[in-house]
C-alpha atoms as a PDB file:
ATOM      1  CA  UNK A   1      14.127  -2.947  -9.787  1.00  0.00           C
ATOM      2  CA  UNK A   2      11.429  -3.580  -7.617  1.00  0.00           C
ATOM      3  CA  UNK A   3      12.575  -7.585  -6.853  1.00  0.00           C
ATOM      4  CA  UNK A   4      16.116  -6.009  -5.705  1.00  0.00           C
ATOM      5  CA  UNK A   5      14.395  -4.346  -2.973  1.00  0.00           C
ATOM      6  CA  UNK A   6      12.663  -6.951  -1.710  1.00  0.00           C
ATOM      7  CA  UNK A   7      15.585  -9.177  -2.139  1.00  0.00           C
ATOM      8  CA  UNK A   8      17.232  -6.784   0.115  1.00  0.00           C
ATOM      9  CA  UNK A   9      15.109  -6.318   2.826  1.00  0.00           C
ATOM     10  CA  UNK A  10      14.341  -9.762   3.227  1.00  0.00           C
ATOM     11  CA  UNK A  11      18.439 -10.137   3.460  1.00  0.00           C
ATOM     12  CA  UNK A  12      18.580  -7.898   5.746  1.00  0.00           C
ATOM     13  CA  UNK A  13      15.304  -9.290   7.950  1.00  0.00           C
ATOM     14  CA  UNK A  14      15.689 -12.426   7.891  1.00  0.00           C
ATOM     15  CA  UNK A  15      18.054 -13.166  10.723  1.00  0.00           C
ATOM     16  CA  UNK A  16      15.974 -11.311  13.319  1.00  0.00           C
ATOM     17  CA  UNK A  17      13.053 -13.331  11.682  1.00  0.00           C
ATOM     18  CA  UNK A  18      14.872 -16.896  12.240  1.00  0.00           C
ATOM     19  CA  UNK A  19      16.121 -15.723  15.288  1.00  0.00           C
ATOM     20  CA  UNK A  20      12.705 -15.680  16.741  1.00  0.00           C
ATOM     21  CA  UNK A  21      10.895 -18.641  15.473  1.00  0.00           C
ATOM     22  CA  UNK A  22       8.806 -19.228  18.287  1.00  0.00           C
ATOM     23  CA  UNK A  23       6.883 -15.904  16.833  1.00  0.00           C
ATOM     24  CA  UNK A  24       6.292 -17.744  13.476  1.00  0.00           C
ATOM     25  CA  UNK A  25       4.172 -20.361  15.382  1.00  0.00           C
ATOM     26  CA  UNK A  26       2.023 -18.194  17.162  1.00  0.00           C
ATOM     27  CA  UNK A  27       0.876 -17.107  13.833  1.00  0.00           C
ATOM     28  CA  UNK A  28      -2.788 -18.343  13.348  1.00  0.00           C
ATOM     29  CA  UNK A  29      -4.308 -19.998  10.735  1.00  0.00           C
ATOM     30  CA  UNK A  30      -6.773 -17.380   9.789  1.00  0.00           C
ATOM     31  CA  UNK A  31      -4.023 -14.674   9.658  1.00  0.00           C
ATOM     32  CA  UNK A  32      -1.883 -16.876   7.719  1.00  0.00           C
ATOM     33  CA  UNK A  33      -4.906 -17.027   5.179  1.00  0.00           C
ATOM     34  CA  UNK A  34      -4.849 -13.454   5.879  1.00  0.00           C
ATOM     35  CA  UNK A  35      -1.025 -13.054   5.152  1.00  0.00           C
ATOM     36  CA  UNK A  36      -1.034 -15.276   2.083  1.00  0.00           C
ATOM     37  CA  UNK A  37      -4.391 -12.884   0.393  1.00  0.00           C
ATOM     38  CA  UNK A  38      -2.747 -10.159   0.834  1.00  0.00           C
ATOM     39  CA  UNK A  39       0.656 -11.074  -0.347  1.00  0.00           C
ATOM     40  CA  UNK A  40      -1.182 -12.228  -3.631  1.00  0.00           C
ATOM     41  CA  UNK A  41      -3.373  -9.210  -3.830  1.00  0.00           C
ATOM     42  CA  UNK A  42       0.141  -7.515  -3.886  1.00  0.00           C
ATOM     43  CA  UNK A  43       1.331  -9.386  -6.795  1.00  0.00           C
ATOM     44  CA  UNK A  44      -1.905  -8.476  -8.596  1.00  0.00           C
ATOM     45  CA  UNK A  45      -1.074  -4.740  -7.609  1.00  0.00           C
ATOM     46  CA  UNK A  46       2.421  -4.482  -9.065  1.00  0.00           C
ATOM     47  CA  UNK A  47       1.487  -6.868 -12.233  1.00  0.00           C
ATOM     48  CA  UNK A  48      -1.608  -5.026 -13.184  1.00  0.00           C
ATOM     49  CA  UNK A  49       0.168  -1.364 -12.453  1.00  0.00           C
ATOM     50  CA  UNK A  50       3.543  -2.352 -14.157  1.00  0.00           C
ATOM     51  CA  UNK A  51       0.807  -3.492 -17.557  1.00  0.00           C
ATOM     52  CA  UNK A  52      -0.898  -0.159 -17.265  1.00  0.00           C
ATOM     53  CA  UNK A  53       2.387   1.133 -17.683  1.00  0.00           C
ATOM     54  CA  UNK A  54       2.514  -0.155 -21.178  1.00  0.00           C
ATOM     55  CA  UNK A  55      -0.922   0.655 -21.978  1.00  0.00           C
ATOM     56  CA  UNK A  56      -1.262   4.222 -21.075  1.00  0.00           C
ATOM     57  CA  UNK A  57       1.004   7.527 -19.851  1.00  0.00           C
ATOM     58  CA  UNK A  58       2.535   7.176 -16.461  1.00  0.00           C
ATOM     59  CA  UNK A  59       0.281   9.980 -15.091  1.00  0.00           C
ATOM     60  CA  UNK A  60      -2.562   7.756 -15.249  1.00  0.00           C
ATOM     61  CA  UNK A  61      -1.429   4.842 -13.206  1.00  0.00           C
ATOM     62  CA  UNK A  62       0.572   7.523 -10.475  1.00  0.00           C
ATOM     63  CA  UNK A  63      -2.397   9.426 -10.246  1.00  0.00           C
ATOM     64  CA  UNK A  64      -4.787   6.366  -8.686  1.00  0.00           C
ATOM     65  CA  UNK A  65      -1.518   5.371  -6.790  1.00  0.00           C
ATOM     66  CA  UNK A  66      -0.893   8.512  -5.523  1.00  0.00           C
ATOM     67  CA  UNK A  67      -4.843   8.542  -4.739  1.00  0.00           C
ATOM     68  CA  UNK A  68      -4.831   5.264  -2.605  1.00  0.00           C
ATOM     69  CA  UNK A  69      -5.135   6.907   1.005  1.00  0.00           C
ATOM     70  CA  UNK A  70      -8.344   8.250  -0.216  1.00  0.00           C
ATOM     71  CA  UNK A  71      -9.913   5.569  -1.547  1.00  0.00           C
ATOM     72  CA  UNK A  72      -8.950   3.337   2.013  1.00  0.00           C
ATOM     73  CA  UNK A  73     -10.398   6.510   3.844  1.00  0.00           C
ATOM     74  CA  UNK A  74     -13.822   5.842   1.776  1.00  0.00           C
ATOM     75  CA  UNK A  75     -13.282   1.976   1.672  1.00  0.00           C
ATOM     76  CA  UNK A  76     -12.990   2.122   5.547  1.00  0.00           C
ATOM     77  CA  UNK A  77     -15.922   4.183   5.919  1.00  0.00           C
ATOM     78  CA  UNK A  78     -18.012   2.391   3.433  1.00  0.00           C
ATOM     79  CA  UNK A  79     -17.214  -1.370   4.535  1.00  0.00           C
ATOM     80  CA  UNK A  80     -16.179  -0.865   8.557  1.00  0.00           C
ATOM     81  CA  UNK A  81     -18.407   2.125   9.560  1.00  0.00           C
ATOM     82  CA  UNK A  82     -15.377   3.735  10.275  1.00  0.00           C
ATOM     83  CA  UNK A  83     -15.571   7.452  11.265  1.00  0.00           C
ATOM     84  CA  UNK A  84     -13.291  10.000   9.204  1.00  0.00           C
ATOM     85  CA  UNK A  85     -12.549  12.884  11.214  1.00  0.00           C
ATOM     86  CA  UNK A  86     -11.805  16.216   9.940  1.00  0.00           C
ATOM     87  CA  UNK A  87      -8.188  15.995  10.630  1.00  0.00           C
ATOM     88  CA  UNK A  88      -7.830  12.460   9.207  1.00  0.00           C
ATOM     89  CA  UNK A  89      -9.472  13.730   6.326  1.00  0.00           C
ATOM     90  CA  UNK A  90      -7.521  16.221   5.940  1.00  0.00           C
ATOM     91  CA  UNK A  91      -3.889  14.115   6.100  1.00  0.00           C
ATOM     92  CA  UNK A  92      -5.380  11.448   3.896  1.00  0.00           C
ATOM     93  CA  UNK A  93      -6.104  14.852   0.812  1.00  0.00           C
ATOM     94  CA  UNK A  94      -2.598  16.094   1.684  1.00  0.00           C
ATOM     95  CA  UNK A  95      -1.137  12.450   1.307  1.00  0.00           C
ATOM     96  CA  UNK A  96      -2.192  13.026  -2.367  1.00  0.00           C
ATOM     97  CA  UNK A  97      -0.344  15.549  -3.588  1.00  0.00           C
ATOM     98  CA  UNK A  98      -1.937  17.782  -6.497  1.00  0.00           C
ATOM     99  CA  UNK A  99      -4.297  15.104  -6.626  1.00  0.00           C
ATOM    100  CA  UNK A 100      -7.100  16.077  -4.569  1.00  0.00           C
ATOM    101  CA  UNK A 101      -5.497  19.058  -2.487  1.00  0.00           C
ATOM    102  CA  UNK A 102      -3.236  21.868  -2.869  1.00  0.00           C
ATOM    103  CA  UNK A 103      -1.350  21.235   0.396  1.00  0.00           C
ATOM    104  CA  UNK A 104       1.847  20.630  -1.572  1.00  0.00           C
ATOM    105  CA  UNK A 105       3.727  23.374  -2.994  1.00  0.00           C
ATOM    106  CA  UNK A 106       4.070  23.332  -6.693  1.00  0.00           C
ATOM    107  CA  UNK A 107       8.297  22.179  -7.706  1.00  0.00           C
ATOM    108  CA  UNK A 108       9.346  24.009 -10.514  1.00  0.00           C
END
């Protein structure tokens, strides 16, 4: 499923993209390198979370999905020295709903 919508938004991007190819050689090496690590960290994402699929329940895997804007909140704090304010903090618990915060009401 997930292919299809890639498929499609590189369909639909792509002539803009080829239209400005003079952008494409701006691009440095280093954030090529960049570009090209983080593309295949994203393969390791959906692989390994797709496999977890089959190896658990699906609340496992959504709930550290669902609980990704916290750990990038920690990750920046720990590895940039990045300061969290309050009302960062407190966007990054509501971005996890029923995970770490009640800010989303409960669907019955």
């Amino acid at each position: 499923m997930s292919i299809y919508r890639v498929l499609f938004t590189t369909a639909a991007i792509a002539p803009f993209a080829l239209r400005n190819r003079g952008g494409f050689r701006a691009i440095s090496r280093r954030d090529l390198r960049v570009a090209v690590v983080s593309g295949v960290a994203l393969a390791v994402h959906f692989a390994s979370f797709f496999e977890s699929l089959e190896l658990t329940t699906v609340a496992a895997p959504v709930t550290l999905i669902t609980t990704q804007p916290v750990f990038v909140r920690v990750g920046a704090a720990v590895l940039v020295d990045e300061r969290l304010s309050v009302g960062t903090a407190a966007g990054s618990g509501c971005r996890s709903p029923r995970t770490l915060s009640p800010c989303t009401p409960r669907v019955r």
